[in-house]
Protein backbone atom coordinates (compact mmCIF):
# COMPACT_ATOMS: atom_id res chain seq x y z
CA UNK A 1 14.52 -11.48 3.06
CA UNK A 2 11.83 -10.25 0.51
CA UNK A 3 13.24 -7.17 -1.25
CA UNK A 4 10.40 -4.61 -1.52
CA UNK A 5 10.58 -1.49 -4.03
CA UNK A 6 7.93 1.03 -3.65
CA UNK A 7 7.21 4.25 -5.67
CA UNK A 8 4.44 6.78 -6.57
CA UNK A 9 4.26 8.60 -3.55
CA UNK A 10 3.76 12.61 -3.48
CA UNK A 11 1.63 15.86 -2.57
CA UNK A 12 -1.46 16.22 -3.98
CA UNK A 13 -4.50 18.57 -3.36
CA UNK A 14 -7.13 17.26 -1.53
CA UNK A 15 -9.96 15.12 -4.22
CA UNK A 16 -7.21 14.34 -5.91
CA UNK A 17 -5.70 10.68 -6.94
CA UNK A 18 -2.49 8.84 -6.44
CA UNK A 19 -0.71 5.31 -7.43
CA UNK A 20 1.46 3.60 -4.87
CA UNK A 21 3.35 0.20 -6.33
CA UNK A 22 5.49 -2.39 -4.57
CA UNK A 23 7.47 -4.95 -6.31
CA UNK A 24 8.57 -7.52 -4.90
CA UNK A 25 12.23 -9.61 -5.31
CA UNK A 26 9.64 -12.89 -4.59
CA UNK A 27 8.03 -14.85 -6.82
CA UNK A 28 4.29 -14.59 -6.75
CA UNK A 29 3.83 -18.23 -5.68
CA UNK A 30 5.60 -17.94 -2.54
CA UNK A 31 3.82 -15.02 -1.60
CA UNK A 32 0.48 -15.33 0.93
CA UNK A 33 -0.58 -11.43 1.41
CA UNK A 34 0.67 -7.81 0.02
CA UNK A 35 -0.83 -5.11 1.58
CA UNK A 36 -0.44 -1.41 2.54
CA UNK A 37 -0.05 0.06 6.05
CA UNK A 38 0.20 3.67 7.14
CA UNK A 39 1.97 6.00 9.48
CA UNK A 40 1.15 9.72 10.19
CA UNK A 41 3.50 11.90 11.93
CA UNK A 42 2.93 11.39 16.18
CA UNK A 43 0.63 8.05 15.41
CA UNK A 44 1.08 4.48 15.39
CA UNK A 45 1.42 2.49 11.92
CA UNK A 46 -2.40 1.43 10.99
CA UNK A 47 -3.51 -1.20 8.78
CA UNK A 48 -4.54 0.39 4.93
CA UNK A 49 -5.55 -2.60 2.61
CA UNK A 50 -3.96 -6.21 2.17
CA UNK A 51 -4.60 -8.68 -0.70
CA UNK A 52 -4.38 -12.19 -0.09
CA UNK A 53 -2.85 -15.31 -2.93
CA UNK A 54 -6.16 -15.95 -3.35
CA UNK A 55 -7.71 -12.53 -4.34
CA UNK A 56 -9.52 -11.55 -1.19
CA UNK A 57 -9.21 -8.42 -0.40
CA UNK A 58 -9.70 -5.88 2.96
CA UNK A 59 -10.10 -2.52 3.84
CA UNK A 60 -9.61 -0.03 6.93
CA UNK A 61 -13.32 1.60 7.08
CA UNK A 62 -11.18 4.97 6.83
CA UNK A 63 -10.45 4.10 3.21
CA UNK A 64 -13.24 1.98 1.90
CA UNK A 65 -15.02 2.83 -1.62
CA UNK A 66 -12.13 5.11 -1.97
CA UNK A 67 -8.72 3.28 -2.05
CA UNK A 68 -8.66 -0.05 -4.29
CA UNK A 69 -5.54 -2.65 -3.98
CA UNK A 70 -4.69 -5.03 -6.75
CA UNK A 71 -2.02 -6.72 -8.06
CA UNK A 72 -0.16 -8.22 -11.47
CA UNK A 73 1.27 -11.52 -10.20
CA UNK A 74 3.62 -11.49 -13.48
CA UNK A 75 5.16 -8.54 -11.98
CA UNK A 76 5.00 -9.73 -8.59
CA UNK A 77 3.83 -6.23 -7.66
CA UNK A 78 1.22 -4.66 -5.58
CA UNK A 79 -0.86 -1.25 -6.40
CA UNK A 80 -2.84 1.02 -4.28
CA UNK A 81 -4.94 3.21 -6.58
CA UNK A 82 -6.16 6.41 -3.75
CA UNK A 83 -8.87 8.03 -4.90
CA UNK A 84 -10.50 10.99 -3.41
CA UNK A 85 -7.78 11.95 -1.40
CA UNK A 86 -7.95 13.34 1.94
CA UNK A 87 -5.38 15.75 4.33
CA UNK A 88 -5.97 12.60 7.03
CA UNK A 89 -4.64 10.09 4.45
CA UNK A 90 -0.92 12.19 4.39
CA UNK A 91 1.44 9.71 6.08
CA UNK A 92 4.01 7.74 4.96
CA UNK A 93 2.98 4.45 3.20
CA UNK A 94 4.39 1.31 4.13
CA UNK A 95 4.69 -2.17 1.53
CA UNK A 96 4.17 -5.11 3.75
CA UNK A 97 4.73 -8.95 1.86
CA UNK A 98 4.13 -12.05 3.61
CA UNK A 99 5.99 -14.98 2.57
CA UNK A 100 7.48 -17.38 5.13
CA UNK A 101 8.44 -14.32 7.09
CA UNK A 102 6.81 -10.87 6.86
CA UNK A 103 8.85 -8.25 4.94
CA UNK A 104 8.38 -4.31 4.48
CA UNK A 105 9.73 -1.70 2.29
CA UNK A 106 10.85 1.12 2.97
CA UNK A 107 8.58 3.63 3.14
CA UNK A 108 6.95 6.53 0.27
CA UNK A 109 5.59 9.60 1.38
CA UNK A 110 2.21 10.55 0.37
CA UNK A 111 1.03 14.19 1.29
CA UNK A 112 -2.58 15.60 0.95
CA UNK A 113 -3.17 19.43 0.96
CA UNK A 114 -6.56 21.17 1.79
């Protein structure tokens, strides 16, 4: 079992900006996808952004040209940098790391006032 640590969740007003990170207890070479999924309160978890070993990287449409994913494979540690910010982006953000088996963390809230 991958041991995921996320952080950099919080409230912010709506335009604003936040920094989610996930590090991972995995080293980076054993590691085929990180990505980000999302659940808001009464809805099913929903696909954010993944980034696969070899760089490629995808988008919901809700989130395109606003959210950007990267990662530091020293660090074996995923970012999602959320730009313009949004009340429908407040859920609670969900690390997901696919090695041989699929592994998530724990959850970090992000909240978005209007």
């Amino acid at each position: 079992q991958v041991q995921l640590v996320e952080s950099g969740g919080g409230l912010v007003q709506a335009g604003g900006s936040l920094r989610l990170s996930c590090a991972a207890s995995a080293r980076i070479f054993s590691i085929n996808a990180m990505g980000w999924y999302r659940q808001a309160p009464g809805k099913q978890r929903e696909f954010v952004a993944d980034i696969t070993s070899g760089g490629g990287k995808y988008y919901a449409d809700s989130v395109k040209g606003r959210f950007t994913i990267s990662r530091d494979d020293a660090k074996s540690t995923v970012y999602l940098q959320m730009n313009s910010l949004k009340p429908e982006d407040t859920a609670v953000y969900y690390c997901r790391v696919t090695t041989s088996i699929e592994s998530w963390g724990r959850g970090t809230q992000v909240t978005v006032s209007s």
